[in-house]
Protein backbone atom coordinates (compact mmCIF):
# COMPACT_ATOMS: atom_id res chain seq x y z
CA UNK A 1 1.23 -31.48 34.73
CA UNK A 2 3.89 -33.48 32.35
CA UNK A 3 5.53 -31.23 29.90
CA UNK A 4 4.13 -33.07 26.13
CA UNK A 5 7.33 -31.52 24.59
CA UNK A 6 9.50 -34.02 26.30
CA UNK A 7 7.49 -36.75 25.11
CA UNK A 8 8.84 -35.91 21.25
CA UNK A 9 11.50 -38.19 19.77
CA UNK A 10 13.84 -36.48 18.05
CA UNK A 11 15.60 -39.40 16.15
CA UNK A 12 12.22 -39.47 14.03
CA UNK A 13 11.64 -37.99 10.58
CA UNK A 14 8.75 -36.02 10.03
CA UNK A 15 6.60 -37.98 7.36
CA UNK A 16 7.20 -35.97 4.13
CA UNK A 17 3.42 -36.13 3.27
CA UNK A 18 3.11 -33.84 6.73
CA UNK A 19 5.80 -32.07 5.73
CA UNK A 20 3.96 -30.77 2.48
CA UNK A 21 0.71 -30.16 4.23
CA UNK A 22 2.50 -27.99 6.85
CA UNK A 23 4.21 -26.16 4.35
CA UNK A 24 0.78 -26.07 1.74
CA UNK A 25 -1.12 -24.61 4.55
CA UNK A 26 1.77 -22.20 6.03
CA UNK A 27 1.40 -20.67 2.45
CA UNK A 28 -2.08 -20.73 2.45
CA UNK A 29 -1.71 -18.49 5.54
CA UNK A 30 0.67 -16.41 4.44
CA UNK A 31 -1.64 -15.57 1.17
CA UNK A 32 -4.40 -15.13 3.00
CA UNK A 33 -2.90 -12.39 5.14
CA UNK A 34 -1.12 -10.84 1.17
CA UNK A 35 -4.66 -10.20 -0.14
CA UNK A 36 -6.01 -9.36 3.30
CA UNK A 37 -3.64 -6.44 3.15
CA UNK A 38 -3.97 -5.77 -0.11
CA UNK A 39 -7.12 -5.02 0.30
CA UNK A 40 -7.37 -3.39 4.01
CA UNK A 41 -4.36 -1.30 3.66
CA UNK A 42 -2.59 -1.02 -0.07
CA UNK A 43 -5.84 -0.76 -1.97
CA UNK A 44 -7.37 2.14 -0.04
CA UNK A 45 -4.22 4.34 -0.13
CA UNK A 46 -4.12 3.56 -3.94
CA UNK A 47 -7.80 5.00 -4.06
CA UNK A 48 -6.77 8.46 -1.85
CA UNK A 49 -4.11 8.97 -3.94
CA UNK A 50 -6.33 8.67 -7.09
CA UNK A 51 -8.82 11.06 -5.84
CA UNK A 52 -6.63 13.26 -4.48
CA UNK A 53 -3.94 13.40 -7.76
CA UNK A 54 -7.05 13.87 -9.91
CA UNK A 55 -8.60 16.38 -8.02
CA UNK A 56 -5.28 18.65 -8.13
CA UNK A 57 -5.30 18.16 -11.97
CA UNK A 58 -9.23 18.88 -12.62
CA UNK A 59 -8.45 21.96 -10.26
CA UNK A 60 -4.83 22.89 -12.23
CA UNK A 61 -7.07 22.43 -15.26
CA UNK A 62 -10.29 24.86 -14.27
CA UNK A 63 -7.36 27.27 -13.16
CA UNK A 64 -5.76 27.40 -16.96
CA UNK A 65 -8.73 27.43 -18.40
CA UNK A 66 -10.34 30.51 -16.29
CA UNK A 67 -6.84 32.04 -16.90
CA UNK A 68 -7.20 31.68 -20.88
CA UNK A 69 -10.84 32.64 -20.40
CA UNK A 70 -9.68 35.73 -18.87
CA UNK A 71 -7.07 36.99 -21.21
C-alpha cells in the first residue's frame, strides 16, 4: 500500500479559510473537554467539600451550643 503522506506537497500554503476552521474547531474541542471536566471532575469535588465543610460547622455549632446549654 502507497504511503498518502508522500503524496503532500509541501511548497503549498494551506488555504487560510482551512486554516480558521481547523483552528475554530480545535477550540471547539478543547472547550468541549473544559466543561466536560468541569463538570465530571471540578464540580463534584466542589460539592464534597461543601457538604463536608458545612457539616463540620453545623457539628462545631451543636457542640457550642450543648456546651452553653450545659453551663
Amino acid at each position: 500500500m502507497e504511503n498518502p503522506f508522500k503524496k503532500i506537497l509541501y511548497d503549498e500554503k494551506l488555504p487560510e479559510v482551512i486554516r480558521d476552521r481547523v483552528t475554530d474547531n480545535i477550540a471547539l474541542i478543547k472547550l468541549s473537554l473544559e466543561v466536560a471536566e468541569l463538570f465530571t471532575i471540578k464540580l463534584p469535588n466542589v460539592m464534597a467539600t461543601l457538604i463536608k465543610d458545612n457539616h463540620i460547622t453545623t457539628t462545631n455549632a451543636k457542640d457550642k451550643f450543648n456546651q452553653a446549654k450545659d453551663e
